[in-house]
PDB file of N, CA and C in Angstrom:
ATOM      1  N   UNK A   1    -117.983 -13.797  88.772  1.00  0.00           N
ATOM      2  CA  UNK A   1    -118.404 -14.810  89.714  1.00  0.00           C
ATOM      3  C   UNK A   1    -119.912 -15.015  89.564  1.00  0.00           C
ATOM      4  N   UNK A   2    -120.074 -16.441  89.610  1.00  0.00           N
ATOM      5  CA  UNK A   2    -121.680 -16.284  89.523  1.00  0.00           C
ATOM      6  C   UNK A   2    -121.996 -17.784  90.100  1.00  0.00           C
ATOM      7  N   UNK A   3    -123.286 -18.236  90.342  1.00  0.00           N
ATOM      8  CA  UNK A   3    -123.897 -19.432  90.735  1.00  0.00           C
ATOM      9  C   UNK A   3    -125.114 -19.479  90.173  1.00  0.00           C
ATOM     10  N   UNK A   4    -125.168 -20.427  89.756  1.00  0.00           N
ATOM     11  CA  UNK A   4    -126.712 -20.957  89.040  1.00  0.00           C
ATOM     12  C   UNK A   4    -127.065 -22.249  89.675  1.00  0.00           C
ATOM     13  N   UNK A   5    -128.649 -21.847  90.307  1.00  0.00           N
ATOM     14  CA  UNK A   5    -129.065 -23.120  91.423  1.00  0.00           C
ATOM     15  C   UNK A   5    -130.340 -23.578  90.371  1.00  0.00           C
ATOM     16  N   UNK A   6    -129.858 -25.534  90.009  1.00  0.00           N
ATOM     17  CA  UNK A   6    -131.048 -25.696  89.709  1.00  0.00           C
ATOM     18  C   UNK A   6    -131.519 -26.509  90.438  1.00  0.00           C
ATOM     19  N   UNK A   7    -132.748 -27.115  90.651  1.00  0.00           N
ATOM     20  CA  UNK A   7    -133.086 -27.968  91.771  1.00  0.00           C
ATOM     21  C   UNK A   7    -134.573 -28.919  91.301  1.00  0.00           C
ATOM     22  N   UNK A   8    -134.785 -29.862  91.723  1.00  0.00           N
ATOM     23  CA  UNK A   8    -136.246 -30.707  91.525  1.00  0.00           C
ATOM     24  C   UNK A   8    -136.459 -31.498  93.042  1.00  0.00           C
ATOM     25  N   UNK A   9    -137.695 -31.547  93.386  1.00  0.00           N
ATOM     26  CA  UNK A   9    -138.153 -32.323  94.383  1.00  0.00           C
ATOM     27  C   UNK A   9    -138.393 -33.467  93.914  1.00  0.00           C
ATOM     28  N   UNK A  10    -138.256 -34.455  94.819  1.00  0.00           N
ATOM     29  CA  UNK A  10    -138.506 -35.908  94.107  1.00  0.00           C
ATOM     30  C   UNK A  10    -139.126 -36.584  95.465  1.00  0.00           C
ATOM     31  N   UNK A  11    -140.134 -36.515  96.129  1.00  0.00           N
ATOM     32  CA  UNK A  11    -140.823 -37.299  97.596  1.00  0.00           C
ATOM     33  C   UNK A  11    -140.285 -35.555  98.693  1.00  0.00           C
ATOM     34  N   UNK A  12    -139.678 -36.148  99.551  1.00  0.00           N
ATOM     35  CA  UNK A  12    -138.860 -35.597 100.576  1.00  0.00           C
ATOM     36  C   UNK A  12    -137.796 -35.089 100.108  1.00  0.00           C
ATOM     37  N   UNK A  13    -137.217 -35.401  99.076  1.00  0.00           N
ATOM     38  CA  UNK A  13    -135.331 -35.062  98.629  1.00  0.00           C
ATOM     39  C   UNK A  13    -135.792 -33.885  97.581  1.00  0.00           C
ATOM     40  N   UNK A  14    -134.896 -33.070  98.372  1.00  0.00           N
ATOM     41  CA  UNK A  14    -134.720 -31.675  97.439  1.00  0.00           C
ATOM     42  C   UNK A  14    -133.233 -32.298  96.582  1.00  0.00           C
ATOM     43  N   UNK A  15    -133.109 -32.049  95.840  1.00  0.00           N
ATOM     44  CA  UNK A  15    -131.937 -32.478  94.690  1.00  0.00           C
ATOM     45  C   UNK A  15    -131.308 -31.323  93.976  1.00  0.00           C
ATOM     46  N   UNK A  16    -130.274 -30.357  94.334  1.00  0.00           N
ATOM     47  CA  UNK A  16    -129.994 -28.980  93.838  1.00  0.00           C
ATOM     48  C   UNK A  16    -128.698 -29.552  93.120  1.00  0.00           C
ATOM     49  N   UNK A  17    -128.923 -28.846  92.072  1.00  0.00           N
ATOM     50  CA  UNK A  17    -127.507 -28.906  91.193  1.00  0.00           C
ATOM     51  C   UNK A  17    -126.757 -27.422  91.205  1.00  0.00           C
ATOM     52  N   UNK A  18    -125.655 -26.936  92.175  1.00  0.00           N
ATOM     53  CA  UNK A  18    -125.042 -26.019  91.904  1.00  0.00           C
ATOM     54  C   UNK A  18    -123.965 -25.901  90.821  1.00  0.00           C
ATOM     55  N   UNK A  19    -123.401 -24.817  89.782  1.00  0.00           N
ATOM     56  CA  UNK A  19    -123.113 -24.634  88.745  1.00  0.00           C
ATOM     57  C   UNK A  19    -122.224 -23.086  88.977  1.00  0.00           C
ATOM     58  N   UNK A  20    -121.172 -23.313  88.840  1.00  0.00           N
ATOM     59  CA  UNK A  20    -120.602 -21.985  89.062  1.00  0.00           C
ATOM     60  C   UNK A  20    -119.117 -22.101  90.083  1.00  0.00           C
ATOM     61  N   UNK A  21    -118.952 -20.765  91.309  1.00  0.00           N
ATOM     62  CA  UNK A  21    -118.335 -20.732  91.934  1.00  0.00           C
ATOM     63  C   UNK A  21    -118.913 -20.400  93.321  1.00  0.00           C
ATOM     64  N   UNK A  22    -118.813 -21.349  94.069  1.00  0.00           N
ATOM     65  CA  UNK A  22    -119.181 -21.275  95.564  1.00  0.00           C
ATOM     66  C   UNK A  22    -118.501 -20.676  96.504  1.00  0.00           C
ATOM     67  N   UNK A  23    -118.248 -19.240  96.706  1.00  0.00           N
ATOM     68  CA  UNK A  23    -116.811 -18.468  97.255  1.00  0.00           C
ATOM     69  C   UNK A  23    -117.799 -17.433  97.894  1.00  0.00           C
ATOM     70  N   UNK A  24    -116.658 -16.569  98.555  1.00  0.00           N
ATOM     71  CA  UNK A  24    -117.530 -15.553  99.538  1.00  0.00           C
ATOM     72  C   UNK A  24    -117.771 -14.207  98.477  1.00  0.00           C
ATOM     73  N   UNK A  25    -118.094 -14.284  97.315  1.00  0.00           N
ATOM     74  CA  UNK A  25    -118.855 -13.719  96.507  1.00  0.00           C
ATOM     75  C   UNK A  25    -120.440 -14.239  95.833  1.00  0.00           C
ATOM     76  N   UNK A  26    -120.130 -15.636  96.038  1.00  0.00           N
ATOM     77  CA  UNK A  26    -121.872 -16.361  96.265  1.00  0.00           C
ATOM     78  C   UNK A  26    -122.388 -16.708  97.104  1.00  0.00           C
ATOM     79  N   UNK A  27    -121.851 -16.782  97.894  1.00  0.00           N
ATOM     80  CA  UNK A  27    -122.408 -17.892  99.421  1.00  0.00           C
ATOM     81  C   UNK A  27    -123.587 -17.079 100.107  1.00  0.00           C
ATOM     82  N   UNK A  28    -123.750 -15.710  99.965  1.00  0.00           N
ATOM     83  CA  UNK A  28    -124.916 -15.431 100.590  1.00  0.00           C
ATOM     84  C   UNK A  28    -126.180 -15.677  99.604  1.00  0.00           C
ATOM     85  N   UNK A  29    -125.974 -15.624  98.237  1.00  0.00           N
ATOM     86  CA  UNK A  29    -127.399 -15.364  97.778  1.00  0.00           C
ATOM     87  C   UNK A  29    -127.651 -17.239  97.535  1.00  0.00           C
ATOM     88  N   UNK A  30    -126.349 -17.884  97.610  1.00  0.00           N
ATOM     89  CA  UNK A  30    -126.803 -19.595  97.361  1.00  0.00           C
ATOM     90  C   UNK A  30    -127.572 -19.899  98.831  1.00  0.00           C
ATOM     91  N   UNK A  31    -127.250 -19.132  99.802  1.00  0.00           N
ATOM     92  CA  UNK A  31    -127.497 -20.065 101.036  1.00  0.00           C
ATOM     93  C   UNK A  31    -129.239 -19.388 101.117  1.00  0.00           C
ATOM     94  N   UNK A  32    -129.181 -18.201 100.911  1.00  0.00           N
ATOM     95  CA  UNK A  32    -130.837 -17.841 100.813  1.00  0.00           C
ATOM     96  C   UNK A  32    -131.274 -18.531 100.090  1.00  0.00           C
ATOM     97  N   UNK A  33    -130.772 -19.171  98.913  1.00  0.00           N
ATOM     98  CA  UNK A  33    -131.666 -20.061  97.374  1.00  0.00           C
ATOM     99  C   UNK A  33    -131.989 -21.479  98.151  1.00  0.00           C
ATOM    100  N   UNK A  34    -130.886 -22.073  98.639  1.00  0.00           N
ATOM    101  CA  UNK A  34    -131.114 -23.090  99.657  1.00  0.00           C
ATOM    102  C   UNK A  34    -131.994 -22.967 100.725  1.00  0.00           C
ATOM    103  N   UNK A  35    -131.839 -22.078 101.349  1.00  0.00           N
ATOM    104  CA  UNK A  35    -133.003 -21.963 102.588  1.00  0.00           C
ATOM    105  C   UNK A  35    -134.307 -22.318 101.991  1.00  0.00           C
ATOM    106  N   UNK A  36    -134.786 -21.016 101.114  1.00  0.00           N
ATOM    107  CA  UNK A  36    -136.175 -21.192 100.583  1.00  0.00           C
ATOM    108  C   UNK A  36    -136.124 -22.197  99.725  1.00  0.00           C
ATOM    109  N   UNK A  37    -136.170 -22.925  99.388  1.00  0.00           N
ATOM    110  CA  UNK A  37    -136.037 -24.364  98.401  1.00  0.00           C
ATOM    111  C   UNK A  37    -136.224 -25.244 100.096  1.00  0.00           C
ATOM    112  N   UNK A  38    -135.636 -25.142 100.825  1.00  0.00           N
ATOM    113  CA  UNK A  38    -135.856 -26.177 102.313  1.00  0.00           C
ATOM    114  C   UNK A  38    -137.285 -25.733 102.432  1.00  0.00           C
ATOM    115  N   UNK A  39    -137.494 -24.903 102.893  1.00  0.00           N
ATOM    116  CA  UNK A  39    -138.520 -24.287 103.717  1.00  0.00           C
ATOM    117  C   UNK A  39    -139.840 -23.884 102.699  1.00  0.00           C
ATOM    118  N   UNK A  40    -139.723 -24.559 101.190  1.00  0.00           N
ATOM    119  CA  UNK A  40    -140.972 -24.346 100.399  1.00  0.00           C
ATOM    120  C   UNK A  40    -141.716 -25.556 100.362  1.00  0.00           C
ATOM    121  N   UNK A  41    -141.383 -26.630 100.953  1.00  0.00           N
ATOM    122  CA  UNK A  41    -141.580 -27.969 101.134  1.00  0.00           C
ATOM    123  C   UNK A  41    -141.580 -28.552 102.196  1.00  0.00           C
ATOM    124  N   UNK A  42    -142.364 -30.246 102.537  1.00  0.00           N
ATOM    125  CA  UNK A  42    -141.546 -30.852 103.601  1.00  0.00           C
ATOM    126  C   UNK A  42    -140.638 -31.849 102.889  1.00  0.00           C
ATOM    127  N   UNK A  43    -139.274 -31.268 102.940  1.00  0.00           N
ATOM    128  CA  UNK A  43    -137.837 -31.435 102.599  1.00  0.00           C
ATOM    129  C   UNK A  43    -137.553 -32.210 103.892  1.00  0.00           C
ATOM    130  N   UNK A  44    -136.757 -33.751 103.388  1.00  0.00           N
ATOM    131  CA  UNK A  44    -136.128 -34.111 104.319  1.00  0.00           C
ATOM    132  C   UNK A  44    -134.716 -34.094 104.073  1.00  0.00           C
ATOM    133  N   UNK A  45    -134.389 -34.507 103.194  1.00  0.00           N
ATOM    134  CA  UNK A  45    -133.189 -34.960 102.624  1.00  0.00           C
ATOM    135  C   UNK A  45    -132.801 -34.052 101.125  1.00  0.00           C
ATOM    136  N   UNK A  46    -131.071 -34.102 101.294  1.00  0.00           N
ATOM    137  CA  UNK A  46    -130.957 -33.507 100.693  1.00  0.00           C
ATOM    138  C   UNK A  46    -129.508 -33.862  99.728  1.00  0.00           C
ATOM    139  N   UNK A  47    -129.197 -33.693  98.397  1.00  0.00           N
ATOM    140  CA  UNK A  47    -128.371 -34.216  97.482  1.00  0.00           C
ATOM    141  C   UNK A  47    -128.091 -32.957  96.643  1.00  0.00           C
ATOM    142  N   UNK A  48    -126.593 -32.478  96.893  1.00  0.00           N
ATOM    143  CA  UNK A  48    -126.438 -31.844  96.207  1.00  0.00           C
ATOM    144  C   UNK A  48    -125.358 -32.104  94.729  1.00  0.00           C
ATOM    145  N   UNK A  49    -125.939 -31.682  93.919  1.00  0.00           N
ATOM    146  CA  UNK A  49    -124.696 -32.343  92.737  1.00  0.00           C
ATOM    147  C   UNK A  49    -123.763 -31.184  92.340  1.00  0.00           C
ATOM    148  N   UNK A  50    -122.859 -31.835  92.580  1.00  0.00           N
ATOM    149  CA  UNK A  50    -121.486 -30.596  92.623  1.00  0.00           C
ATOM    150  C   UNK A  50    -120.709 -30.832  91.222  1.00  0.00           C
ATOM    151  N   UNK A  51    -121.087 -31.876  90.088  1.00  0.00           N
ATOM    152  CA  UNK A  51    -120.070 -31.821  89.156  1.00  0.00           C
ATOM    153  C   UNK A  51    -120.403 -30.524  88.033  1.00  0.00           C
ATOM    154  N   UNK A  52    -120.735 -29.545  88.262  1.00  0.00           N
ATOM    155  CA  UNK A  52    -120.543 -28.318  87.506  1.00  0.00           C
ATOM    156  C   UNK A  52    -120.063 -27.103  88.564  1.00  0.00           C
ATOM    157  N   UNK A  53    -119.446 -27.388  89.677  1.00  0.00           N
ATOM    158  CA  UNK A  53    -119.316 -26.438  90.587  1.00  0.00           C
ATOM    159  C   UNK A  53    -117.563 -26.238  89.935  1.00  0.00           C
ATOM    160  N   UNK A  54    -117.137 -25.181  89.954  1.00  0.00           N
ATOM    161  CA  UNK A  54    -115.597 -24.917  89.246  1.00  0.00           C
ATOM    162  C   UNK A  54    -114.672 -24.400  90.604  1.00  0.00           C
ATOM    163  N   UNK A  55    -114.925 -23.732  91.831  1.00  0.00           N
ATOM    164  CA  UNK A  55    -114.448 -23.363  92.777  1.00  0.00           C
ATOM    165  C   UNK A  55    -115.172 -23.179  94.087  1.00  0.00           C
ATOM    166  N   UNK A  56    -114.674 -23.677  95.269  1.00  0.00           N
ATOM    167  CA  UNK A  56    -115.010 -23.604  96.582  1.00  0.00           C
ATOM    168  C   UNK A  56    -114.072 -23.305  97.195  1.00  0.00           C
ATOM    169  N   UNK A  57    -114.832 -22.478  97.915  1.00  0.00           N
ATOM    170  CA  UNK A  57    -113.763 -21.865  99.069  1.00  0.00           C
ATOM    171  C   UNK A  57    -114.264 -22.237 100.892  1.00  0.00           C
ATOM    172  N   UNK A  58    -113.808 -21.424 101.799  1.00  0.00           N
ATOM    173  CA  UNK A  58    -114.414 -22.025 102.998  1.00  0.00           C
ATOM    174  C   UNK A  58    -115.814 -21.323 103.302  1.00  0.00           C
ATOM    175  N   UNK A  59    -116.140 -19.877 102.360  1.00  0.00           N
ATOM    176  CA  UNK A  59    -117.172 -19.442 102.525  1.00  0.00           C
ATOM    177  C   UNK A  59    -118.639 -20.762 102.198  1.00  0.00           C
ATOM    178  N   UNK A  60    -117.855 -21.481 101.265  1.00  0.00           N
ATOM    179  CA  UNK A  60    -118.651 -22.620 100.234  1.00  0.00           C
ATOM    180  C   UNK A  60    -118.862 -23.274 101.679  1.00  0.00           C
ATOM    181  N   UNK A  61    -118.392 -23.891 102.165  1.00  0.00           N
ATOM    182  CA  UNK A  61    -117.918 -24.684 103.235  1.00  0.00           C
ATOM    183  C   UNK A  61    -119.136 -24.724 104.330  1.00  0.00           C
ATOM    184  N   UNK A  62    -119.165 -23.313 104.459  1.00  0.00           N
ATOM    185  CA  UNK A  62    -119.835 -22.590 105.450  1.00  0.00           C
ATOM    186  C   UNK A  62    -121.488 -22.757 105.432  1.00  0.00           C
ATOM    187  N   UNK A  63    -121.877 -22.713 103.577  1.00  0.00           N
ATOM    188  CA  UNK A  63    -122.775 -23.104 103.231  1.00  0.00           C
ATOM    189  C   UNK A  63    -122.867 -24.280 103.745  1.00  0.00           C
ATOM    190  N   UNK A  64    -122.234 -25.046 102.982  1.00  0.00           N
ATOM    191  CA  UNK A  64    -123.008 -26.805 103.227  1.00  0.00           C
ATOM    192  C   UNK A  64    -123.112 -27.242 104.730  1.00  0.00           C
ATOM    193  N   UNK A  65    -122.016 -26.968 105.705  1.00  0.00           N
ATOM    194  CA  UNK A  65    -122.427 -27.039 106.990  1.00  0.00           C
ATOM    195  C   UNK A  65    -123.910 -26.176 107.651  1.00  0.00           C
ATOM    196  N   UNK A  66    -123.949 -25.547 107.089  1.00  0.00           N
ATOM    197  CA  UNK A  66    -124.670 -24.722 107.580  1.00  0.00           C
ATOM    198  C   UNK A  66    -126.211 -25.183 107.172  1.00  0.00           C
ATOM    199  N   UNK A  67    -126.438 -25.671 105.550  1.00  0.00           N
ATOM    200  CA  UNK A  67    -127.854 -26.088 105.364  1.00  0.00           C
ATOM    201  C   UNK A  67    -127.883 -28.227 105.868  1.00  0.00           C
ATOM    202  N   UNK A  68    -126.378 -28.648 106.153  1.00  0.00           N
ATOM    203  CA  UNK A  68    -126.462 -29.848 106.919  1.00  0.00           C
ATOM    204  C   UNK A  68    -127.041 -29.660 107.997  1.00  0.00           C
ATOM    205  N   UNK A  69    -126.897 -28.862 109.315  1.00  0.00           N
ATOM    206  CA  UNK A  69    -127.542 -28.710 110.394  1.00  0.00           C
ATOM    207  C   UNK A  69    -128.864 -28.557 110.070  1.00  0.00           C
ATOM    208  N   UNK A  70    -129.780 -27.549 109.444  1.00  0.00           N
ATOM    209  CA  UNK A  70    -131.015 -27.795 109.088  1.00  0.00           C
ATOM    210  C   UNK A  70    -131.460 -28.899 108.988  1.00  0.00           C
ATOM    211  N   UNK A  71    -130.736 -29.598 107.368  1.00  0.00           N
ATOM    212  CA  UNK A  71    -131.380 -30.828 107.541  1.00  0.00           C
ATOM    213  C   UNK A  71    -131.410 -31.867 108.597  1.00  0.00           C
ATOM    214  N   UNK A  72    -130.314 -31.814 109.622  1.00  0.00           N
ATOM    215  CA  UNK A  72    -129.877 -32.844 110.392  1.00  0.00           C
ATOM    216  C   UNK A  72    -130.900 -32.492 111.587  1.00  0.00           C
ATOM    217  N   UNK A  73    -131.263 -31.426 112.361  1.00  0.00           N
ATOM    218  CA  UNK A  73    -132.216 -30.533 112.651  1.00  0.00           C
ATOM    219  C   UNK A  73    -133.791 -31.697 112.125  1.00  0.00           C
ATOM    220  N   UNK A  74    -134.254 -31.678 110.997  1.00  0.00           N
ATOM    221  CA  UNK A  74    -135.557 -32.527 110.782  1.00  0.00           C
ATOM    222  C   UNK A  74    -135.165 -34.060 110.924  1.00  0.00           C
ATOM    223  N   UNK A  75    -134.168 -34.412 110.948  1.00  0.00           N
ATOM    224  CA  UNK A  75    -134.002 -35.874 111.171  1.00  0.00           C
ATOM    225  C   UNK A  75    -133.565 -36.695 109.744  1.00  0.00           C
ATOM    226  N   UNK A  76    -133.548 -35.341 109.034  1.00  0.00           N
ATOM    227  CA  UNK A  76    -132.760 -35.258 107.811  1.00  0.00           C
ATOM    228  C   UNK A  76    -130.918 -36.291 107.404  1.00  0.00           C
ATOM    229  N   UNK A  77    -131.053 -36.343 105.671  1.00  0.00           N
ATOM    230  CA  UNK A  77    -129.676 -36.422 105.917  1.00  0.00           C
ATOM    231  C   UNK A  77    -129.401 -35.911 104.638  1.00  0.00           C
ATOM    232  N   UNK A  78    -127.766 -35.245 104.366  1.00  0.00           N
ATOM    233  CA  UNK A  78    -127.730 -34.740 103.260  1.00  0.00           C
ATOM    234  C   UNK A  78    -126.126 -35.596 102.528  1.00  0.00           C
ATOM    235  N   UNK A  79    -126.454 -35.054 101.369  1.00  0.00           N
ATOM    236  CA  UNK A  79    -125.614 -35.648 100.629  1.00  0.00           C
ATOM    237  C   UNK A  79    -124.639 -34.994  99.412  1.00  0.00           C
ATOM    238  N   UNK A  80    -123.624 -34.901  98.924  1.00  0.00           N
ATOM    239  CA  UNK A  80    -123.184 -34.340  97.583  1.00  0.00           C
ATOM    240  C   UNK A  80    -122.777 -35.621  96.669  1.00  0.00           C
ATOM    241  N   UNK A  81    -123.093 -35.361  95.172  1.00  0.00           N
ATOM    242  CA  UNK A  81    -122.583 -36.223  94.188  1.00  0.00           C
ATOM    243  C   UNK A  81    -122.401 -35.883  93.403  1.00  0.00           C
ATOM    244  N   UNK A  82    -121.237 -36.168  92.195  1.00  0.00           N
ATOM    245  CA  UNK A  82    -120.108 -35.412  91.207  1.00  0.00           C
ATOM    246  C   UNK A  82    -119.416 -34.637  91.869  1.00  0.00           C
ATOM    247  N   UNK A  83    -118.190 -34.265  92.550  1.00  0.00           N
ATOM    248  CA  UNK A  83    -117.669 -33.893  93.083  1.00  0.00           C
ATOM    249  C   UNK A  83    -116.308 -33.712  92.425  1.00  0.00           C
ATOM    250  N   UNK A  84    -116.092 -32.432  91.859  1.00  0.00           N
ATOM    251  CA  UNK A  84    -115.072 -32.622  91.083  1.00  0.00           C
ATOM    252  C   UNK A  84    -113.796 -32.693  91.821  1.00  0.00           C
ATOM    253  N   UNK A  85    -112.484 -33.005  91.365  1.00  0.00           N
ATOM    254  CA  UNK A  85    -111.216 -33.383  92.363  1.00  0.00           C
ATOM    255  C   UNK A  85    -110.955 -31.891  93.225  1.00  0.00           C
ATOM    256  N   UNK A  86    -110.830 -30.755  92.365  1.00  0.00           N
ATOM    257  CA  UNK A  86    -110.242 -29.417  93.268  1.00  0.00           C
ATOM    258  C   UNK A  86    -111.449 -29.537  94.673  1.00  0.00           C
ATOM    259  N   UNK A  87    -112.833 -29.614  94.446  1.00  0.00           N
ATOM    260  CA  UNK A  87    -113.665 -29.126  94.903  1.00  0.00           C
ATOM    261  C   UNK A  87    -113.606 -30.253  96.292  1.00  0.00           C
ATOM    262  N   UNK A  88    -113.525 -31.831  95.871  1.00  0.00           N
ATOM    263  CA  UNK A  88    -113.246 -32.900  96.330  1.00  0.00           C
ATOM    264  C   UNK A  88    -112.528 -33.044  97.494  1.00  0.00           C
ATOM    265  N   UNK A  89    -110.989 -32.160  96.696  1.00  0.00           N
ATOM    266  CA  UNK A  89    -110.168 -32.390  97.971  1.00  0.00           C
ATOM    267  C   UNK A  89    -109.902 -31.417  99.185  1.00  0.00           C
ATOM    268  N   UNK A  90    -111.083 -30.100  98.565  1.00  0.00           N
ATOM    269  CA  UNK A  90    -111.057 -29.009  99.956  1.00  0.00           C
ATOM    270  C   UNK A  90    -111.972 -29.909 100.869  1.00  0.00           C
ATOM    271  N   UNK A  91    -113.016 -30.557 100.697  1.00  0.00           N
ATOM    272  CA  UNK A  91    -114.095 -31.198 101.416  1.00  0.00           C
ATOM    273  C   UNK A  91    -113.552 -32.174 102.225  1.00  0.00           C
ATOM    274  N   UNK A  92    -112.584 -32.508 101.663  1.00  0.00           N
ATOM    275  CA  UNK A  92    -111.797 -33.929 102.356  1.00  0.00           C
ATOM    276  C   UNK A  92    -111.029 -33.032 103.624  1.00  0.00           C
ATOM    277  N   UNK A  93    -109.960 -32.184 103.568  1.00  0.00           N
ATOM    278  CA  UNK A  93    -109.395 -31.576 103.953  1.00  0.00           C
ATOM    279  C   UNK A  93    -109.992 -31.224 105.311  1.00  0.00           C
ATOM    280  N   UNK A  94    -111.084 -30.002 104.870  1.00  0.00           N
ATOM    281  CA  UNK A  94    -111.673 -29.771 105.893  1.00  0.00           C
ATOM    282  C   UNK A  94    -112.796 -30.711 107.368  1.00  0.00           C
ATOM    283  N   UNK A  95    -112.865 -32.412 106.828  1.00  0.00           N
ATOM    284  CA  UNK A  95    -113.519 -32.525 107.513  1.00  0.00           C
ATOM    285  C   UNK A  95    -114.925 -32.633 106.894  1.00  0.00           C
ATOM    286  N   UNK A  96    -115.134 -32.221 106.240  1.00  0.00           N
ATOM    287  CA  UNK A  96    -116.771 -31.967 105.312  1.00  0.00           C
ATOM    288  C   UNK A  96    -117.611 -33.353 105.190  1.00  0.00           C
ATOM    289  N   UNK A  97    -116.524 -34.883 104.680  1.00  0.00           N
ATOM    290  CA  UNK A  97    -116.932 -35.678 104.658  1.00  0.00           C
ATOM    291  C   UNK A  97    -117.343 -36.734 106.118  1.00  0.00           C
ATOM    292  N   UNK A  98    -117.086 -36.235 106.954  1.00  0.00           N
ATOM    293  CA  UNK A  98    -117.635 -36.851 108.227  1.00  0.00           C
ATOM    294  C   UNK A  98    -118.767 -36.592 108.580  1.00  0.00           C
ATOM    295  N   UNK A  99    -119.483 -35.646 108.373  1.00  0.00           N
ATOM    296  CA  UNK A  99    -120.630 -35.277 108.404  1.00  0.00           C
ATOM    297  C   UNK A  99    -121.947 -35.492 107.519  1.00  0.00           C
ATOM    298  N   UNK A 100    -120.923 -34.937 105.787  1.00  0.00           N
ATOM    299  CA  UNK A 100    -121.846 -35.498 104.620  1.00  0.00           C
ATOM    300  C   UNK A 100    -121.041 -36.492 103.840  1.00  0.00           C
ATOM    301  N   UNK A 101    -122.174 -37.285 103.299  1.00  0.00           N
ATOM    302  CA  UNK A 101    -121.943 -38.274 102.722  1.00  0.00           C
ATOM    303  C   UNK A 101    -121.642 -38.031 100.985  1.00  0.00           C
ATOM    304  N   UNK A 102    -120.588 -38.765 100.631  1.00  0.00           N
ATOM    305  CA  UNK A 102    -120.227 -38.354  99.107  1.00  0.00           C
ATOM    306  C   UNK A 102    -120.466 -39.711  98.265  1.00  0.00           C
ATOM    307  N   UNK A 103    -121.590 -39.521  97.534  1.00  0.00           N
ATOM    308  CA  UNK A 103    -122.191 -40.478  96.593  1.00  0.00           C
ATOM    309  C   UNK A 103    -121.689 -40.523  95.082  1.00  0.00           C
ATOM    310  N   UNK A 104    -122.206 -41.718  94.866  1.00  0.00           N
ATOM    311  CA  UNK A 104    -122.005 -41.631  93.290  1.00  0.00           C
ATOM    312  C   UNK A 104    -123.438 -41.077  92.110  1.00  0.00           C
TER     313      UNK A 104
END
């Protein structure tokens, strides 16, 4: 199991590309990588690109709700794009997309 966070600032938008598996074997050290990546900047917004992500689980889940409130918290808004179908249709499922927005 592993996760590889890459990320670039571009204004306000932190832009992270996660790569890997987002399960309750990564979710703590992604959500610390996320925190500090928020909190090394003034980060408003946020886009995450999910088309190299291979598995999510609800720990994954837990993440993205969890760094949405932050952003939503600054007046923020966040976002995912590439979204592969497995990964796609837990997000749908759960509700995920009412909150964040799924781009192209």
């Amino acid at each position: 199991m592993y996760m590889i966070i890459a990320h670039r600032y571009n204004g306000k938008t932190l832009e992270v590309t996660l790569q890997g598996e987002l399960d309750h074997h990564t979710a703590v050290e992604t959500r610390e990588r996320l925190d500090a990546l928020l909190a090394g900047r003034n980060v408003q917004n946020v886009i995450l690109d999910l088309s190299k992500l291979t598995f999510m689980d609800s720990s994954g889940i837990g993440v993205l709700i969890g760094r949405y409130k932050l952003v939503h918290r600054k007046g923020g808004h966040m976002a995912v794009r590439g979204v592969p179908s497995q990964v796609d249709r837990v997000l749908e499922l759960s509700g995920v997309y009412q909150i964040i927005d799924k781009v192209n």
